[in-house]
N, C-alpha and C. Protein backbone atom coordinates (compact mmCIF):
# COMPACT_ATOMS: atom_id res chain seq x y z
N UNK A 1 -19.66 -2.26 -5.96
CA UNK A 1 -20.85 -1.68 -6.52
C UNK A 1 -21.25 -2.44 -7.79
N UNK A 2 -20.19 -2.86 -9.03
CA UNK A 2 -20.50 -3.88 -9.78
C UNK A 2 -21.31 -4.95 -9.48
N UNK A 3 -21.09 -5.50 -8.17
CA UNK A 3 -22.08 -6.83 -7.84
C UNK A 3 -23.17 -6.73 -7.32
N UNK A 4 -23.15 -5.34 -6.80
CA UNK A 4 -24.75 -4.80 -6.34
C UNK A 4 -24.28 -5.04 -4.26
N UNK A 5 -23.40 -5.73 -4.34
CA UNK A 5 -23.38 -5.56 -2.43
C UNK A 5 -23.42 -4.34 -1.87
N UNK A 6 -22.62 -3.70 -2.74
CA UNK A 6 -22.52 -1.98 -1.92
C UNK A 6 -23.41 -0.88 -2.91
N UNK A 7 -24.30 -0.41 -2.08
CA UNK A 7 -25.08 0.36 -3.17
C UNK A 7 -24.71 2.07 -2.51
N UNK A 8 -25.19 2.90 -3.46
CA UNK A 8 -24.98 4.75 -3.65
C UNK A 8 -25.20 4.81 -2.09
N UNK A 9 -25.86 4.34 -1.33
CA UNK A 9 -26.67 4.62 0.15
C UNK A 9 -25.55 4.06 1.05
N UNK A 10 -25.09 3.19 1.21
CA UNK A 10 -24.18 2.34 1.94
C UNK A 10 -22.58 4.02 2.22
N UNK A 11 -22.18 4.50 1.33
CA UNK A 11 -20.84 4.95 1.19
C UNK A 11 -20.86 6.06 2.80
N UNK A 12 -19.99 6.34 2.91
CA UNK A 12 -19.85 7.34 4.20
C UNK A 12 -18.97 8.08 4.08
N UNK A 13 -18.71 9.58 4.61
CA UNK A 13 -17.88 10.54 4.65
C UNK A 13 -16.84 9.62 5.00
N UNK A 14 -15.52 10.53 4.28
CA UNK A 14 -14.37 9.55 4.39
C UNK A 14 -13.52 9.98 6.07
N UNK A 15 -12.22 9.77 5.98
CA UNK A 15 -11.34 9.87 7.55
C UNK A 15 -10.20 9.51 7.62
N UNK A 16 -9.50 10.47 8.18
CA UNK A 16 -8.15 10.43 8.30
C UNK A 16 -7.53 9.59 9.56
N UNK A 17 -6.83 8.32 8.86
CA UNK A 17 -6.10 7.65 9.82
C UNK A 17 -5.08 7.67 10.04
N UNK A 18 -4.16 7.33 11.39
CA UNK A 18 -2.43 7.78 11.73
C UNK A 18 -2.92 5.85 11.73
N UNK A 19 -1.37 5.91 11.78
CA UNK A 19 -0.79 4.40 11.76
C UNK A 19 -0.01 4.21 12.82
N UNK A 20 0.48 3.08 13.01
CA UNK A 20 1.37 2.85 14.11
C UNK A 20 3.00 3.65 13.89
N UNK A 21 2.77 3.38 12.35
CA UNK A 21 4.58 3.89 12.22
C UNK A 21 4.54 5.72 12.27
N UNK A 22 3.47 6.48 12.35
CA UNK A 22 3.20 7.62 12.45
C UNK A 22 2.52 7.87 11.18
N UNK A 23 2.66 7.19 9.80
CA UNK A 23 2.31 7.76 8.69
C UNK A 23 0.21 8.05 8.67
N UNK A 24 -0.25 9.03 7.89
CA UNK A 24 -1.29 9.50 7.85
C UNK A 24 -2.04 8.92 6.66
N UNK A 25 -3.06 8.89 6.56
CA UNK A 25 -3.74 8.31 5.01
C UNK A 25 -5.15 8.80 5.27
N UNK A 26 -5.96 9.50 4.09
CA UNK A 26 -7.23 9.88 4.01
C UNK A 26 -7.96 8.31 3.15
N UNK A 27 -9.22 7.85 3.87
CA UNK A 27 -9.71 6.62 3.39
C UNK A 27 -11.11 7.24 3.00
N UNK A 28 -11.23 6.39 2.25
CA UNK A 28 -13.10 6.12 1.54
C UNK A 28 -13.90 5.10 2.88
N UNK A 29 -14.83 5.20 2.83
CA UNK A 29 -15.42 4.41 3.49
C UNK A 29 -16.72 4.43 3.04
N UNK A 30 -17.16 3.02 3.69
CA UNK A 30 -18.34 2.57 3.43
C UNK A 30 -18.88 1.58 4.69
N UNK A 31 -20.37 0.96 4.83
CA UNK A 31 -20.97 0.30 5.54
C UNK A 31 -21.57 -1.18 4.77
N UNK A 32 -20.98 -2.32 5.16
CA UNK A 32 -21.36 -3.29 4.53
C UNK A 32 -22.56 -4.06 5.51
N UNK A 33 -23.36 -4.50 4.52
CA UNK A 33 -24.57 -4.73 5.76
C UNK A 33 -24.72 -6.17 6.83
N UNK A 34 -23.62 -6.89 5.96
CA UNK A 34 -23.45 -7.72 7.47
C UNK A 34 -22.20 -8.36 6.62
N UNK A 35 -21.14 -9.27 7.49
CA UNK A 35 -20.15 -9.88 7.46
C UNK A 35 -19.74 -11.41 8.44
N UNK A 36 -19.97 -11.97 7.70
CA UNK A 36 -20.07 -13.62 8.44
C UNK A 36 -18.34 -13.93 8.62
N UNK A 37 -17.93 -14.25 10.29
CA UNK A 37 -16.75 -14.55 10.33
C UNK A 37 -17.28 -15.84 11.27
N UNK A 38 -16.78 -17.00 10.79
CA UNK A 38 -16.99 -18.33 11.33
C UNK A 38 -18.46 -18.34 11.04
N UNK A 39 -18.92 -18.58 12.91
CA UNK A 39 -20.14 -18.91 12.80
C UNK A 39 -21.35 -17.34 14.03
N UNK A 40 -20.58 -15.78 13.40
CA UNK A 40 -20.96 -15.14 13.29
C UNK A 40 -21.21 -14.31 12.81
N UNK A 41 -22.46 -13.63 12.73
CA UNK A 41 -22.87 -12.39 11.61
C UNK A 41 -22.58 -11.53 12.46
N UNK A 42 -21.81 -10.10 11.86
CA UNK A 42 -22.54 -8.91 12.23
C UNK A 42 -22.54 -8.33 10.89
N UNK A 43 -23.60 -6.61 11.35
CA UNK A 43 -24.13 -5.93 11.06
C UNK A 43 -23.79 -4.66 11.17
N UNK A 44 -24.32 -4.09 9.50
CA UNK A 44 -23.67 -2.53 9.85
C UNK A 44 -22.12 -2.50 10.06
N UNK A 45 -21.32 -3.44 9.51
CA UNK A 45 -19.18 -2.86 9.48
C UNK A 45 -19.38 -1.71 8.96
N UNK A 46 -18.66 -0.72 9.59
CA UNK A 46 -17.58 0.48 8.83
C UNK A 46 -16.46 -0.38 8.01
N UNK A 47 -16.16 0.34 7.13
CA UNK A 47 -15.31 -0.42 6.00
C UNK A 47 -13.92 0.72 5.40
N UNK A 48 -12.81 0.57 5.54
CA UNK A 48 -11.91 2.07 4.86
C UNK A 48 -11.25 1.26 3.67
N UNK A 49 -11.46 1.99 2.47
CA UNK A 49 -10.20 1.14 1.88
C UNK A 49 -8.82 2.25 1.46
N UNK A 50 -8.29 1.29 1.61
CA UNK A 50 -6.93 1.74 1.45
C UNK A 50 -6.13 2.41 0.37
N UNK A 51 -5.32 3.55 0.36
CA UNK A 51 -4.99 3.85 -1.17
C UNK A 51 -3.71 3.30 -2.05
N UNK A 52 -3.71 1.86 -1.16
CA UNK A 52 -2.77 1.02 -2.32
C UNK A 52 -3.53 -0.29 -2.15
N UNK A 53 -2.80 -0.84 -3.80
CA UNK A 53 -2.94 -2.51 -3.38
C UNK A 53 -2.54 -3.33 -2.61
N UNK A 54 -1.42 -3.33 -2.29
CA UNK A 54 -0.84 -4.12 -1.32
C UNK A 54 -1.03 -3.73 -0.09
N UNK A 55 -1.66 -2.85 0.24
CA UNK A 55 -2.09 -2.91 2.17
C UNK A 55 -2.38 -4.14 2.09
N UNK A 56 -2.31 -4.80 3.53
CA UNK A 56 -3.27 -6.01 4.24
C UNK A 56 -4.57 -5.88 4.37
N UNK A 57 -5.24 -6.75 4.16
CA UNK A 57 -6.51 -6.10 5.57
C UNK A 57 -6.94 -6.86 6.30
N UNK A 58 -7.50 -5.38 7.35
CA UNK A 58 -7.00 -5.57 8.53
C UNK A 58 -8.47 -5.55 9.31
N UNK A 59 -8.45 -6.41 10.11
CA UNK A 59 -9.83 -6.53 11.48
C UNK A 59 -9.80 -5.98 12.63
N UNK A 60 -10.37 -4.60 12.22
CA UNK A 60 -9.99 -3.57 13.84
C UNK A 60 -10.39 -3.56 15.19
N UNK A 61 -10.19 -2.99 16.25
CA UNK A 61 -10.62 -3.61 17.49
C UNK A 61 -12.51 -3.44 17.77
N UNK A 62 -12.95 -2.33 16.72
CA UNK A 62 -14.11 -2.03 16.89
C UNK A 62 -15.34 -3.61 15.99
N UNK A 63 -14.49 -3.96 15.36
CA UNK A 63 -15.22 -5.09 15.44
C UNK A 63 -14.60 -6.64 15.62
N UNK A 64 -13.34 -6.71 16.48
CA UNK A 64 -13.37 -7.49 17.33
C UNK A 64 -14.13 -7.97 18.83
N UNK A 65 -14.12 -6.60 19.31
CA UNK A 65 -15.01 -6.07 20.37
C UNK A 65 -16.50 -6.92 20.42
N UNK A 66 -16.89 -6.94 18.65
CA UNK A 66 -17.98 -7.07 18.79
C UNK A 66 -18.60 -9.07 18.53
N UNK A 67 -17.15 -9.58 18.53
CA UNK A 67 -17.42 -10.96 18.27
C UNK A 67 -16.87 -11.57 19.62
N UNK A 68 -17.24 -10.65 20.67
CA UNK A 68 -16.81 -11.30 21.84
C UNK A 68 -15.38 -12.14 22.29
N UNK A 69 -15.09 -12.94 23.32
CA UNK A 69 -13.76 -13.42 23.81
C UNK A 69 -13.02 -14.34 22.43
N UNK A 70 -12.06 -13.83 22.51
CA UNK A 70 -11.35 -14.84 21.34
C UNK A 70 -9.80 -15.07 21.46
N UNK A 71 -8.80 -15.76 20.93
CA UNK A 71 -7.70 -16.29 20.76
C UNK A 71 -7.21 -16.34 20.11
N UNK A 72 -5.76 -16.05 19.74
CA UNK A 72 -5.21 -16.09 18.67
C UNK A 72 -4.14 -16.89 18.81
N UNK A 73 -4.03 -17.80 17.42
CA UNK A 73 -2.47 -18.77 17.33
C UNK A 73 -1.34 -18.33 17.20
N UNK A 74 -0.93 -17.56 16.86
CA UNK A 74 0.24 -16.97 15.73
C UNK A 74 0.89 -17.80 15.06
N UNK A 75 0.89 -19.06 15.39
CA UNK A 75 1.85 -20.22 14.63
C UNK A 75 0.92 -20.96 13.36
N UNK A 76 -0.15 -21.21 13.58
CA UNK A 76 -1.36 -21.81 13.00
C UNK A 76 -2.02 -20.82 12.11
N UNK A 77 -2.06 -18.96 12.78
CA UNK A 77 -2.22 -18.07 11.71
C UNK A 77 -4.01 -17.98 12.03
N UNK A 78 -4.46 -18.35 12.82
CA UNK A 78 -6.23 -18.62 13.30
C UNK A 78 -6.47 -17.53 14.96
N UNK A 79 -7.78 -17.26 13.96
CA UNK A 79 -8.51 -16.64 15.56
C UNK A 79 -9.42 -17.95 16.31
N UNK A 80 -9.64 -18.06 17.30
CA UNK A 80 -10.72 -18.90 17.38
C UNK A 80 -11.28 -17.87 18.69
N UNK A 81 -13.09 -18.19 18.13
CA UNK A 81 -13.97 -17.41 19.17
C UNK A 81 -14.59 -17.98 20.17
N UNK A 82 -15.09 -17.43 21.01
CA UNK A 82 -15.47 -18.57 21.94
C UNK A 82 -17.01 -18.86 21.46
């Protein structure tokens, strides 16, 4: 909100997520209005943040879904899209 990307309008009711290891966490959320990965935009991300610093973050399937067929290295540490 300091830089002006996320404004009062953008924020969204927050939501309770389970994790893989079972643990629960209530998140903030927000809508960022677009997000360039390579050499695609989308539009409109849901966004949660997390209530520590050290979470990862993380690229969920709802917007993998949306950058179509892709690949992953695990050795190299890269997605590549088609």
């Amino acid at each position: 909100m300091r830089t002006g990307t996320i404004q009062k309008s953008d924020w969204l009711s927050g939501q309770t997520y389970q994790f893989a290891d079972g643990s629960i966490a209530n998140s903030k959320r927000f809508k960022l209005k677009s997000v360039k990965i390579g050499n695609k935009t989308l539009k409109n991300v849901t966004c949660s943040i997390a209530g520590t610093i050290q979470a990862p973050m993380l690229l969920g399937q709802s917007v993998l879904k949306k950058l179509g067929r892709y690949t992953i290295d695990y050795e190299k540490e890269v997605i590549q899209f088609e």
